[in-house]
C-alpha atoms as a PDB file:
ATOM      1  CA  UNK A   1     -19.538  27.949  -8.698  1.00  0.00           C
ATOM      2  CA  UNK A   2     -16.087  29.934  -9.635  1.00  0.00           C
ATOM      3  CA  UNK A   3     -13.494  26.794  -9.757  1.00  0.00           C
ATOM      4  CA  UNK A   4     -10.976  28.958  -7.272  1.00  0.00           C
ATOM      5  CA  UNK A   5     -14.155  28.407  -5.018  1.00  0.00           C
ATOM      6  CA  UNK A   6     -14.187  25.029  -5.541  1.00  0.00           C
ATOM      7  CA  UNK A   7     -10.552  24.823  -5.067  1.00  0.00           C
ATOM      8  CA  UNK A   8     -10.446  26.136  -1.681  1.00  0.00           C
ATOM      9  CA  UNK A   9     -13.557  23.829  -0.941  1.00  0.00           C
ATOM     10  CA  UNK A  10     -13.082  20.743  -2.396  1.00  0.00           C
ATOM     11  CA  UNK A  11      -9.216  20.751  -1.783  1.00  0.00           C
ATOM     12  CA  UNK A  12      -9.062  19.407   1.775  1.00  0.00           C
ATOM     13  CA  UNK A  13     -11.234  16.507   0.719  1.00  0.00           C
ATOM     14  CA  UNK A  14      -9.175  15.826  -1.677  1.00  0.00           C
ATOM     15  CA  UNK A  15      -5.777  15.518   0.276  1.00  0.00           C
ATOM     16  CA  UNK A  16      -7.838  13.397   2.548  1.00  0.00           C
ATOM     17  CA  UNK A  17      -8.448  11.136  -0.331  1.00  0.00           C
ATOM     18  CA  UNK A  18      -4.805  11.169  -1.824  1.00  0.00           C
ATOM     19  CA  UNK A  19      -2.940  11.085   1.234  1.00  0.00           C
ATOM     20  CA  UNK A  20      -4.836   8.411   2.480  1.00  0.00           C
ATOM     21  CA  UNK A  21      -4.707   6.241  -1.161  1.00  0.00           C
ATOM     22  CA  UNK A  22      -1.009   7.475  -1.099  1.00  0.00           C
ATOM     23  CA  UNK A  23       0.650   7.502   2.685  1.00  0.00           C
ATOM     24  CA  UNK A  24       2.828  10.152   0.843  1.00  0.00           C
ATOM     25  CA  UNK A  25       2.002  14.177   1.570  1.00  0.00           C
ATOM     26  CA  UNK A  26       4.149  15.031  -1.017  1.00  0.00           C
ATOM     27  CA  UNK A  27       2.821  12.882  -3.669  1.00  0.00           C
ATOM     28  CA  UNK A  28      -0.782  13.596  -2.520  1.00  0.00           C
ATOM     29  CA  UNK A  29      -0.290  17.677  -3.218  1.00  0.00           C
ATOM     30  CA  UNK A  30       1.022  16.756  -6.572  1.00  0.00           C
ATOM     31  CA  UNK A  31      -2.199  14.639  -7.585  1.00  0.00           C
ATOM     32  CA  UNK A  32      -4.240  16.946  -5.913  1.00  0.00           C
ATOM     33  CA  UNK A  33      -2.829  19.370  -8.102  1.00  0.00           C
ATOM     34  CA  UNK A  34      -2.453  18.491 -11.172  1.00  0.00           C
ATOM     35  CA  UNK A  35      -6.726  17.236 -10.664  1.00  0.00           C
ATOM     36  CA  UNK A  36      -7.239  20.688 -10.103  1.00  0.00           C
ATOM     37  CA  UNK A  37      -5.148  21.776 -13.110  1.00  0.00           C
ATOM     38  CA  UNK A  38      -6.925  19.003 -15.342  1.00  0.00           C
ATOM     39  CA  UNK A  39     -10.593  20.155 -14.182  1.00  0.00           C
ATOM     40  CA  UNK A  40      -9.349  23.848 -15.329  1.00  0.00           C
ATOM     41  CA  UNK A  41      -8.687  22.482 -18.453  1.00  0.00           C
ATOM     42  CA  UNK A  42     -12.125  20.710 -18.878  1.00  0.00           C
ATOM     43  CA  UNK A  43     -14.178  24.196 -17.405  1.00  0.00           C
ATOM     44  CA  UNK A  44     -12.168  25.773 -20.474  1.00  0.00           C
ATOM     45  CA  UNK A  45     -13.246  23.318 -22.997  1.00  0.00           C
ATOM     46  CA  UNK A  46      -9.590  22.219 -23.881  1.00  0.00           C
ATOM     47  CA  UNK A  47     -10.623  18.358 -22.983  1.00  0.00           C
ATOM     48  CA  UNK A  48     -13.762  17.898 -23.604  1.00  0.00           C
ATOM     49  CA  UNK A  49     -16.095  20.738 -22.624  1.00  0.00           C
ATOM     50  CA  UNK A  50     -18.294  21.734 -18.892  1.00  0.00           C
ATOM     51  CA  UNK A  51     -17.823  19.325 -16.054  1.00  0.00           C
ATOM     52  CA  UNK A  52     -21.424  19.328 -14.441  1.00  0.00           C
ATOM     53  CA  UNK A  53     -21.067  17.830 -11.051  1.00  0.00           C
ATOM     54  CA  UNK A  54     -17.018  18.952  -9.840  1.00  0.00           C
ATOM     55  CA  UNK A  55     -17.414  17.576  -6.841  1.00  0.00           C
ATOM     56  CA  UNK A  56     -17.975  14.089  -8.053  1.00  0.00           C
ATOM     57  CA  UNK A  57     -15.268  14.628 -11.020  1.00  0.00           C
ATOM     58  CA  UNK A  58     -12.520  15.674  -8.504  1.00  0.00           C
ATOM     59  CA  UNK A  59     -13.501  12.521  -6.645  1.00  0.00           C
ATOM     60  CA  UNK A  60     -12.972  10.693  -8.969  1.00  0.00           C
ATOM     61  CA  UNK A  61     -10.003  12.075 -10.733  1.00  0.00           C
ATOM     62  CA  UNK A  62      -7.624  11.927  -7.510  1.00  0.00           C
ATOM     63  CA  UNK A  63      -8.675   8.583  -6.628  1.00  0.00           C
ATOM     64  CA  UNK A  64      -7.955   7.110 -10.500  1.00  0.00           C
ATOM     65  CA  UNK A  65      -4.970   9.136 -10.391  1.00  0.00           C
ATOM     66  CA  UNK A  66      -3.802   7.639  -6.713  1.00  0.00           C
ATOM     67  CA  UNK A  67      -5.178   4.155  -8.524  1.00  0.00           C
ATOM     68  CA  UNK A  68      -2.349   4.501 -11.660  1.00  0.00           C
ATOM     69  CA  UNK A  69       0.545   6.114  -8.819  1.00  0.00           C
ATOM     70  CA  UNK A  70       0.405   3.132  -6.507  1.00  0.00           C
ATOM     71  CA  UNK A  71       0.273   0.396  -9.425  1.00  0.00           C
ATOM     72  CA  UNK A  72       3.591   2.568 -10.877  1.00  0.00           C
ATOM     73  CA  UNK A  73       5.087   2.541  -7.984  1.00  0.00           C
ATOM     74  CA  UNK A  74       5.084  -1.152  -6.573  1.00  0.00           C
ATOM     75  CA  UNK A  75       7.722  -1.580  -8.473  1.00  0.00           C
ATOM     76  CA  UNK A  76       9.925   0.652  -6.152  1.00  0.00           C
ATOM     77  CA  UNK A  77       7.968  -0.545  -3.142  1.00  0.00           C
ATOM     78  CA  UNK A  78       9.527  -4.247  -4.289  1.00  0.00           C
ATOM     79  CA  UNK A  79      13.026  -2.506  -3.971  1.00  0.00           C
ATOM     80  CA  UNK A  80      12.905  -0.462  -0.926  1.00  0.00           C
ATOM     81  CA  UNK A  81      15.373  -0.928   1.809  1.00  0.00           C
ATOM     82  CA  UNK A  82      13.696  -2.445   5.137  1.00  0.00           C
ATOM     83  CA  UNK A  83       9.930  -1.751   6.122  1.00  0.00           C
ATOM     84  CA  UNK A  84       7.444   1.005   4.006  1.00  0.00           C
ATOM     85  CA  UNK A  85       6.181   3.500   6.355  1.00  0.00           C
ATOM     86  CA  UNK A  86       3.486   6.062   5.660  1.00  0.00           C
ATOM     87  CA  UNK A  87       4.398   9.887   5.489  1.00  0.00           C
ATOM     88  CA  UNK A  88       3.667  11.157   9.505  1.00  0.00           C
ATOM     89  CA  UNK A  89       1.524  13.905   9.917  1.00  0.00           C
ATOM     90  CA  UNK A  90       2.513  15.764  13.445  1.00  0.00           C
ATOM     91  CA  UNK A  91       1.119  18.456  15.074  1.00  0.00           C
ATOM     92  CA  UNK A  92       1.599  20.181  18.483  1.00  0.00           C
ATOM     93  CA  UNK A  93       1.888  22.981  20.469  1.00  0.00           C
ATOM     94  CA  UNK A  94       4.720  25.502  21.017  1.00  0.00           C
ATOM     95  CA  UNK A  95       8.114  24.166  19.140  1.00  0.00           C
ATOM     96  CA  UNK A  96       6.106  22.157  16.028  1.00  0.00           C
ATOM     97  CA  UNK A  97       3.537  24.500  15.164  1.00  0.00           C
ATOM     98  CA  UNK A  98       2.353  21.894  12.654  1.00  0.00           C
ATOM     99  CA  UNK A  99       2.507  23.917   9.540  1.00  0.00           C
ATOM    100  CA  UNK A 100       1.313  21.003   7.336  1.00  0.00           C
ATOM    101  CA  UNK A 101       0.687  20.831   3.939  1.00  0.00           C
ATOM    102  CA  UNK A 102      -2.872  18.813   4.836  1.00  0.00           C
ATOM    103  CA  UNK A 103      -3.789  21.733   7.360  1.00  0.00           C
ATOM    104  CA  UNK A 104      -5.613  21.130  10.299  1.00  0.00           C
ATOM    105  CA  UNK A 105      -8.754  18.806   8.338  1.00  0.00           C
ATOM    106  CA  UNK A 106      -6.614  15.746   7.994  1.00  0.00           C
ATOM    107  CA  UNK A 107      -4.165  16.401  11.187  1.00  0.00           C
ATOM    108  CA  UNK A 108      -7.624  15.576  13.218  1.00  0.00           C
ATOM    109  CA  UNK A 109      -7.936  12.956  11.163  1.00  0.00           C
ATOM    110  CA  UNK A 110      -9.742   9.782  13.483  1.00  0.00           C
ATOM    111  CA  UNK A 111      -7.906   7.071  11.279  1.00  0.00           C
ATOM    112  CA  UNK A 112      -4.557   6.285  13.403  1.00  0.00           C
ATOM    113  CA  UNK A 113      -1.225   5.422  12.095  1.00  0.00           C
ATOM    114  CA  UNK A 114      -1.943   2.166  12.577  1.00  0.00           C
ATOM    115  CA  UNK A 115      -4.874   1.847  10.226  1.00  0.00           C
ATOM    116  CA  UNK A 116      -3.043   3.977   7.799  1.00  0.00           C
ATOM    117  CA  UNK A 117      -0.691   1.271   7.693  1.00  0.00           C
ATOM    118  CA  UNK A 118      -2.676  -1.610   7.422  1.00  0.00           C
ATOM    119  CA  UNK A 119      -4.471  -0.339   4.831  1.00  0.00           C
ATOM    120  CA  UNK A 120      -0.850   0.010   2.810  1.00  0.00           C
ATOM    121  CA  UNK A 121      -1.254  -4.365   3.141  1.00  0.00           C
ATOM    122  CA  UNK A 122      -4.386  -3.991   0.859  1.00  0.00           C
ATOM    123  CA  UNK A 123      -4.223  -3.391  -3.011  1.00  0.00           C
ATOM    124  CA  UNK A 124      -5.111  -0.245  -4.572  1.00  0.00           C
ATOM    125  CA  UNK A 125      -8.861  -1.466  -5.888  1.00  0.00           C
ATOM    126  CA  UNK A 126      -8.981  -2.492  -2.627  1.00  0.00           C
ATOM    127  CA  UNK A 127      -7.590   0.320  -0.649  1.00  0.00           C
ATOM    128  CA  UNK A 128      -9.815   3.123  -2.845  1.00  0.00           C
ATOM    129  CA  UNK A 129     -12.825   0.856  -1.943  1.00  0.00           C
ATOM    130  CA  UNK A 130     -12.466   0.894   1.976  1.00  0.00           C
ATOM    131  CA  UNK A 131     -11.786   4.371   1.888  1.00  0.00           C
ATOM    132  CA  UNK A 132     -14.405   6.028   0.062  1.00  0.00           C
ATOM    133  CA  UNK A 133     -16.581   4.003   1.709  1.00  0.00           C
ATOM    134  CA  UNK A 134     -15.578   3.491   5.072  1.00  0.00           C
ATOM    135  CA  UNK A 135     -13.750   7.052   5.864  1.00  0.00           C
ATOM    136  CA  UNK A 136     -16.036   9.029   3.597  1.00  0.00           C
ATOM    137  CA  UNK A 137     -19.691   7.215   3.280  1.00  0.00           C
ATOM    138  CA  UNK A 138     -19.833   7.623  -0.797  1.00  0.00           C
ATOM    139  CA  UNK A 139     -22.505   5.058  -1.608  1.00  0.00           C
ATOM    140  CA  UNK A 140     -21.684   1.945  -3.844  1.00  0.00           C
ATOM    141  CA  UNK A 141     -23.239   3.767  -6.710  1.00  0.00           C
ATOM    142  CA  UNK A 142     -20.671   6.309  -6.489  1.00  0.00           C
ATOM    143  CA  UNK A 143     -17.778   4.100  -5.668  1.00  0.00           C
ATOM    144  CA  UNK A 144     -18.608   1.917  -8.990  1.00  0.00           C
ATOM    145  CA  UNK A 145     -18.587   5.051 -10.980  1.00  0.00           C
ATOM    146  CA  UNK A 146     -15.647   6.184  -9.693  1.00  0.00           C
ATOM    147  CA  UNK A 147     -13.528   3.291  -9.898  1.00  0.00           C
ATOM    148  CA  UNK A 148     -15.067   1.647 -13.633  1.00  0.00           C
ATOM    149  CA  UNK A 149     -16.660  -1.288 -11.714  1.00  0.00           C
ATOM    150  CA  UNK A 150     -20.039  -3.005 -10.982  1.00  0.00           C
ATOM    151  CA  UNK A 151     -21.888  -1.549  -8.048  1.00  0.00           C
ATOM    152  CA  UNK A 152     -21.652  -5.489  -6.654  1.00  0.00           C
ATOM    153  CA  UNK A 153     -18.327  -5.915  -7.494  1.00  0.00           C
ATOM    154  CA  UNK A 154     -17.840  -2.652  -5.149  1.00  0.00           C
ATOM    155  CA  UNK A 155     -20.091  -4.274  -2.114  1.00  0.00           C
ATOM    156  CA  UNK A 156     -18.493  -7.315  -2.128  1.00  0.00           C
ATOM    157  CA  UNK A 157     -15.264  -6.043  -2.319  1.00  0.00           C
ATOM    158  CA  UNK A 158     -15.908  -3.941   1.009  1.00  0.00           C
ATOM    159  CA  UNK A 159     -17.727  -6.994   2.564  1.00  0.00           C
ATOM    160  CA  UNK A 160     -14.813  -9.186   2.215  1.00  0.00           C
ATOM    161  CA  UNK A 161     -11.996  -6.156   3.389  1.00  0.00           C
ATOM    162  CA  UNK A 162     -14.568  -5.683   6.631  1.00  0.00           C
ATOM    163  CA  UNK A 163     -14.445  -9.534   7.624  1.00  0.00           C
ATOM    164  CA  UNK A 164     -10.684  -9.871   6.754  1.00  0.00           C
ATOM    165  CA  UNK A 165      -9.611  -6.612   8.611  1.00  0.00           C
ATOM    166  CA  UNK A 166     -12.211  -7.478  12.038  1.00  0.00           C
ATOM    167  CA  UNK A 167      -8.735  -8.381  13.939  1.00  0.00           C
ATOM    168  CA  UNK A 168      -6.838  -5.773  12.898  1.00  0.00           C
ATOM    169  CA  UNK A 169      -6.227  -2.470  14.270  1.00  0.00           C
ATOM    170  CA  UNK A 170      -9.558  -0.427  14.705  1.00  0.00           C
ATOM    171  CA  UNK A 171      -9.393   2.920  12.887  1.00  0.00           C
ATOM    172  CA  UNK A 172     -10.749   5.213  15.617  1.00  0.00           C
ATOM    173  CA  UNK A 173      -8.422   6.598  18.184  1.00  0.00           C
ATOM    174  CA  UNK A 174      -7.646   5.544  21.739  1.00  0.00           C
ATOM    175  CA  UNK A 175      -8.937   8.300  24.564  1.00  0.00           C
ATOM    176  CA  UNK A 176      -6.404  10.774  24.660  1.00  0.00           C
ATOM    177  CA  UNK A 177      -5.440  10.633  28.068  1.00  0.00           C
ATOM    178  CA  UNK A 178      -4.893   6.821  27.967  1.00  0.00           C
ATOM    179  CA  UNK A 179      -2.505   7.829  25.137  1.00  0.00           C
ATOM    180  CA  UNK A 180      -0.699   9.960  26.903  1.00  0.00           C
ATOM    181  CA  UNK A 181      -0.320   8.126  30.016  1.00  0.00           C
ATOM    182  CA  UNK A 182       1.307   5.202  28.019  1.00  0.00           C
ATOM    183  CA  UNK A 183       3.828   7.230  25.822  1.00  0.00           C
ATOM    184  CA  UNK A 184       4.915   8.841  29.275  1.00  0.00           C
ATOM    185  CA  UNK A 185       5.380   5.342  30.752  1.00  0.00           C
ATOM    186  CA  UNK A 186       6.773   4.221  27.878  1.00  0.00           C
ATOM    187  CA  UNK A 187       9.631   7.100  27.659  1.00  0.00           C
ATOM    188  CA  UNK A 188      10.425   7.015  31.413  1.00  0.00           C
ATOM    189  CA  UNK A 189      11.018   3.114  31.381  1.00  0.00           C
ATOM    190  CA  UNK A 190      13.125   3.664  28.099  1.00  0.00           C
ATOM    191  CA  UNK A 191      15.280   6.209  30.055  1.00  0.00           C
ATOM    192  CA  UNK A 192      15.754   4.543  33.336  1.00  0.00           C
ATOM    193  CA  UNK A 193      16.363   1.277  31.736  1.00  0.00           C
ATOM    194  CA  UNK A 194      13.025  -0.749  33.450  1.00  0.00           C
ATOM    195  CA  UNK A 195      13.293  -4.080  31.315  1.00  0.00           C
ATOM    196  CA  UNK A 196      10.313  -4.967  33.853  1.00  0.00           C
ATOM    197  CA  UNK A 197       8.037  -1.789  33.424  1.00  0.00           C
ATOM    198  CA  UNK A 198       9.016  -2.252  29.397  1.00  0.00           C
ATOM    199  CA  UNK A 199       7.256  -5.358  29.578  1.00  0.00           C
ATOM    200  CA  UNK A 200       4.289  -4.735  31.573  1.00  0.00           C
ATOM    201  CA  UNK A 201       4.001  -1.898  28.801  1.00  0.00           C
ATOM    202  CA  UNK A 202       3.651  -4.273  25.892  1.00  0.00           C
ATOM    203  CA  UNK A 203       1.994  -7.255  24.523  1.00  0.00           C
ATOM    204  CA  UNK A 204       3.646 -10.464  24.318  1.00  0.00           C
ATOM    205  CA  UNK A 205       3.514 -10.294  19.990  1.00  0.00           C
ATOM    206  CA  UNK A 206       4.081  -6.819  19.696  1.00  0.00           C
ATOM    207  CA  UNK A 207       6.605  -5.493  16.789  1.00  0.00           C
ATOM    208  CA  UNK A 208       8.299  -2.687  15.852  1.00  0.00           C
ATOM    209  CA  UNK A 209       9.270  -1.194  12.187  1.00  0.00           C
ATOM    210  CA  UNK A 210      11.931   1.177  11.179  1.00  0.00           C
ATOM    211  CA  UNK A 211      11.525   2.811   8.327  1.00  0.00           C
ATOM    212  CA  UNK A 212      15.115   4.393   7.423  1.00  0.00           C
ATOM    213  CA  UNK A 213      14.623   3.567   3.714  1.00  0.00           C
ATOM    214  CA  UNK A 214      18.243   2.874   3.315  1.00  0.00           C
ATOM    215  CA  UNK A 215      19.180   6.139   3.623  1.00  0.00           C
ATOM    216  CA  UNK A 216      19.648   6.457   7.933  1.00  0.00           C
ATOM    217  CA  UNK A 217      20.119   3.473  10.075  1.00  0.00           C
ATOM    218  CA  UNK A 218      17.562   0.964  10.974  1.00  0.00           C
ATOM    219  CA  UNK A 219      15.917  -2.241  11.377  1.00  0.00           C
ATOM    220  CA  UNK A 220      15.778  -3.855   8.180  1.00  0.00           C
ATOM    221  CA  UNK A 221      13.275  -6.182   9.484  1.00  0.00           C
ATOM    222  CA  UNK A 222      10.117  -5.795  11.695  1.00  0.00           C
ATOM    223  CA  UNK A 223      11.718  -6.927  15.306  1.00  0.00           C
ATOM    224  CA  UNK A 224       9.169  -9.537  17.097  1.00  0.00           C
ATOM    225  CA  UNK A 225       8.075 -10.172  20.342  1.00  0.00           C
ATOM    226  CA  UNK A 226       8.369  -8.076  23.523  1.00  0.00           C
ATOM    227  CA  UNK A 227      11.885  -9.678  24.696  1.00  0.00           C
ATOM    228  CA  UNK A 228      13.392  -8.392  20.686  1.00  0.00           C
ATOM    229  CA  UNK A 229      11.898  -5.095  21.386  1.00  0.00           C
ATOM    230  CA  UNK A 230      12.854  -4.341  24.500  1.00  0.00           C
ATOM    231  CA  UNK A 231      16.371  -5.208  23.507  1.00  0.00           C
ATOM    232  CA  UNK A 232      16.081  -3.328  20.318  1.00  0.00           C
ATOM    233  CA  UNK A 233      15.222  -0.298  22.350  1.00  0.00           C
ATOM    234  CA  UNK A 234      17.291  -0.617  25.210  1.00  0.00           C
ATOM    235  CA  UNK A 235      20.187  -0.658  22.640  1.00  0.00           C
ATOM    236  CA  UNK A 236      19.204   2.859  20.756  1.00  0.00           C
ATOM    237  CA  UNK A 237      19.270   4.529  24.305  1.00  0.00           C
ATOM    238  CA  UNK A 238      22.273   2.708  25.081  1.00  0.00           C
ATOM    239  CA  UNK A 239      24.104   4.479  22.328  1.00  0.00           C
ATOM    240  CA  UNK A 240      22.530   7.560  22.734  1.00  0.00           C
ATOM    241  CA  UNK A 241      20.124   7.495  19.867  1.00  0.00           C
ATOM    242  CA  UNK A 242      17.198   8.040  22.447  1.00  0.00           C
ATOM    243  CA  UNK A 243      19.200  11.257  23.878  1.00  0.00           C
ATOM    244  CA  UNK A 244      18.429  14.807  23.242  1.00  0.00           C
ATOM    245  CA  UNK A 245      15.062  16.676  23.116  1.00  0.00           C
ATOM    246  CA  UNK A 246      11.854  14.729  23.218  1.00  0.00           C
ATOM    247  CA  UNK A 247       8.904  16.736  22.306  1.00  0.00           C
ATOM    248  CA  UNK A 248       5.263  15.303  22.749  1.00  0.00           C
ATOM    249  CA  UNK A 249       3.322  15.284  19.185  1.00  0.00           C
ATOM    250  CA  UNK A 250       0.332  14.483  17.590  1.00  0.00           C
ATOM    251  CA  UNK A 251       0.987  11.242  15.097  1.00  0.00           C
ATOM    252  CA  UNK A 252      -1.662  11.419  13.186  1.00  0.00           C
ATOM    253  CA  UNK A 253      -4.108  12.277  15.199  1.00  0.00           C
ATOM    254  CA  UNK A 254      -2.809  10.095  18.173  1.00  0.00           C
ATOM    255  CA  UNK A 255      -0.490  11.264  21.180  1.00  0.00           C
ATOM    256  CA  UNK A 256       3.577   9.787  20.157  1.00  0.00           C
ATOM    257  CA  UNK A 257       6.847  11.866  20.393  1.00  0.00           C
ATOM    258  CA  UNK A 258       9.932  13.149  18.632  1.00  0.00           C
ATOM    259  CA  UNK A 259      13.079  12.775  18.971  1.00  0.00           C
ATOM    260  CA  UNK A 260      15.258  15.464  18.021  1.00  0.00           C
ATOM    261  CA  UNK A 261      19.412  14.964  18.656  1.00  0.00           C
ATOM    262  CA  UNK A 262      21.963  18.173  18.035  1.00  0.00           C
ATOM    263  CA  UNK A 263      23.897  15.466  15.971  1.00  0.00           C
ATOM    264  CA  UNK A 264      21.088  14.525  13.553  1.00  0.00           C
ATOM    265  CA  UNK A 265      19.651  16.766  10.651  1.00  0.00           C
ATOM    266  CA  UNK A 266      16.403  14.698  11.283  1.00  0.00           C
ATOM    267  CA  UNK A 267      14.285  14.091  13.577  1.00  0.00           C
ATOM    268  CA  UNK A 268      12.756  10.246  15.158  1.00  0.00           C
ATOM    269  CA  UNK A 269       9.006  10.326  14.751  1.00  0.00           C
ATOM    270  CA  UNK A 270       7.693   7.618  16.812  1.00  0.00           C
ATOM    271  CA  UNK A 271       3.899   6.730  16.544  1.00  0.00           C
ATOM    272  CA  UNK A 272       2.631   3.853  19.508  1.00  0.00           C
ATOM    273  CA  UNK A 273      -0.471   1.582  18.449  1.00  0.00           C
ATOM    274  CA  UNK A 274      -2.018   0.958  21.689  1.00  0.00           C
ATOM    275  CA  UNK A 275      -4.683  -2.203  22.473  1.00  0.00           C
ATOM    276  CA  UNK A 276      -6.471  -3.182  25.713  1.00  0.00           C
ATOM    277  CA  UNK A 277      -4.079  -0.520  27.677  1.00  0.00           C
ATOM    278  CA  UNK A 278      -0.753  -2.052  26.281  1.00  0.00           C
ATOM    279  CA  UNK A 279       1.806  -1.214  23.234  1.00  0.00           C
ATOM    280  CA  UNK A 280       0.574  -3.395  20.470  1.00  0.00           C
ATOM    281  CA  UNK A 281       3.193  -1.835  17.451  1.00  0.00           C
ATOM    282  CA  UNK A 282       6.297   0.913  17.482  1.00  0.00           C
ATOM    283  CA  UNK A 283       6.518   2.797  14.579  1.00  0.00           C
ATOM    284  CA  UNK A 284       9.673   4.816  14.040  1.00  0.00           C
ATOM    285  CA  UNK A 285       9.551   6.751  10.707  1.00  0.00           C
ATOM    286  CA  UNK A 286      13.489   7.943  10.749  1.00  0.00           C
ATOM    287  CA  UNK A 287      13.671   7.953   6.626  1.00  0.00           C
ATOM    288  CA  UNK A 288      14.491  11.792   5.616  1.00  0.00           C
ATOM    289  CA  UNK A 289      12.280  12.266   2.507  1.00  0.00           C
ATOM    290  CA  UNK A 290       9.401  11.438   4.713  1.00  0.00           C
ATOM    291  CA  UNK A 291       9.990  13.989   7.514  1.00  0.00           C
ATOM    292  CA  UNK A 292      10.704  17.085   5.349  1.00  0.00           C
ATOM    293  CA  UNK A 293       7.274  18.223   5.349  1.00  0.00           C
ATOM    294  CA  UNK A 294       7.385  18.328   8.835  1.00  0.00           C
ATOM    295  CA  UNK A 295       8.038  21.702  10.385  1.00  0.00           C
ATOM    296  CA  UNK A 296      10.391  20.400  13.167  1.00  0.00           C
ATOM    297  CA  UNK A 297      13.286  22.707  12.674  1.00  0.00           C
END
């Protein structure tokens, strides 16, 4: 197979890989391309001579490469003003035309914002583990090759990650009608000021993070319980934060919103993580660097 053929076939895999290792779009294109670049190099015998099986070697490639990124960059993670939010990936109709560097493959992604954030808690071993094996069925065999482990070592990392994330957010997505219905409850209450429909919305622990990276105003810690919410978000619309166009969106895969104000260069993206019919987490991702990818202008 020509390697521009495998490029155009392999290369939505592999931003599923990267972006999921990563939460970063940018930084996954850049891995994905310099893997591409690399396996160029080894088809022309500058490192090393033929790569039989490129499927396998991309594989495994990005997700060393994602591996060596993430440990690089805790360092900055330690450092970084108020809650880390994954990079958004929004699509819909008419005004966002959801001209995304990950295409349409990933923006139907079935892992929600949610999961991609949970899996952000876990360490990169851990992380590239879950994923291959959970999002993309590579068998342990696979998984050990990839990573430089034991094919044990890779089952009983996944064993333990399965029993410790049981309570967490699940990784498929709510019906989309249920999604909708709650983000339209959720904005109307917001509007009209409904302390008492704001609460029947959400669960009694429920928080919300901010991710303005230091750069735009927000919560520089995760805000707690339903009463700190509602407050929290009763206060944005009081001073007008809330105000201007609100356009429906696709979060990942899952039905949220955007905010977009005439006196902001950026937009609010604002993913919901909804369990047993209520508002579980808020998400607002208001840090520029991670909305220019977005086509939102």
């Amino acid at each position: 197979m020509e390697l521009d053929s495998v490029y155009r076939s392999y290369k939505p895999l592999m931003l599923s890989i990267a972006y999921r290792m990563l939460g970063s779009v940018a930084d996954a294109e850049d891995l994905v391309q310099d893997t591409f670049l690399t396996a160029q190099q080894m088809e022309n015998g500058k490192n090393g001579g033929h790569v039989n099986n490129l499927k396998a070697y991309l594989c495994k490639t990005v997700t060393n490469r994602c591996l060596d990124y993430l440990k690089s960059a805790r360092r900055k993670r330690e450092v970084y003003v108020g809650p880390w939010l994954p990079e958004p990936l929004v699509q819909s109709a008419g005004e966002i035309s959801g001209q995304d560097p990950l295409q349409s493959v990933v923006l139907e992604d079935t892992i929600s914002y949610a999961f991609l954030v949970l899996l952000d808690r876990l360490t990169p071993v851990e992380r590239a583990v879950f994923i291959l094996r959970e999002a993309f069925e590579y068998d342990y065999g696979d998984i050990a090759d990839f990573l430089g482990k034991t094919e044990l070592g890779c089952r009983k990392i996944y064993s333990r990650l399965k029993r410790k994330i049981q309570d967490e957010p699940p990784a498929e997505l709510p019906a989309s009608a249920q999604s909708e219905q709650m983000v339209m409850r959720f904005l109307h209450a917001t509007a009209t000021g409904d302390m008492e429909g704001l609460f029947a919305l959400m669960t009694e622990d429920i928080v919300l993070y901010s991710d303005g990276g230091g750069k735009v105003s927000a919560a520089i810690h995760p805000i707690t319980t339903s009463k700190r919410v509602i407050a929290f978000v009763l206060g944005l619309a009081a001073k007008g934060e809330t105000q201007g166009e609100v356009l429906l969106a696709k979060i990942n895969g899952q039905l949220g919103f955007v905010l977009r104000s005439p006196n902001e260069p950026f937009p609010i993206v604002v993913s919901l993580d909804i369990r047993d019919n209520r508002i579980h987490r808020i998400y607002l991702i208001r840090n520029p660097d991670k909305l220019r990818h977005l086509n939102l202008a």
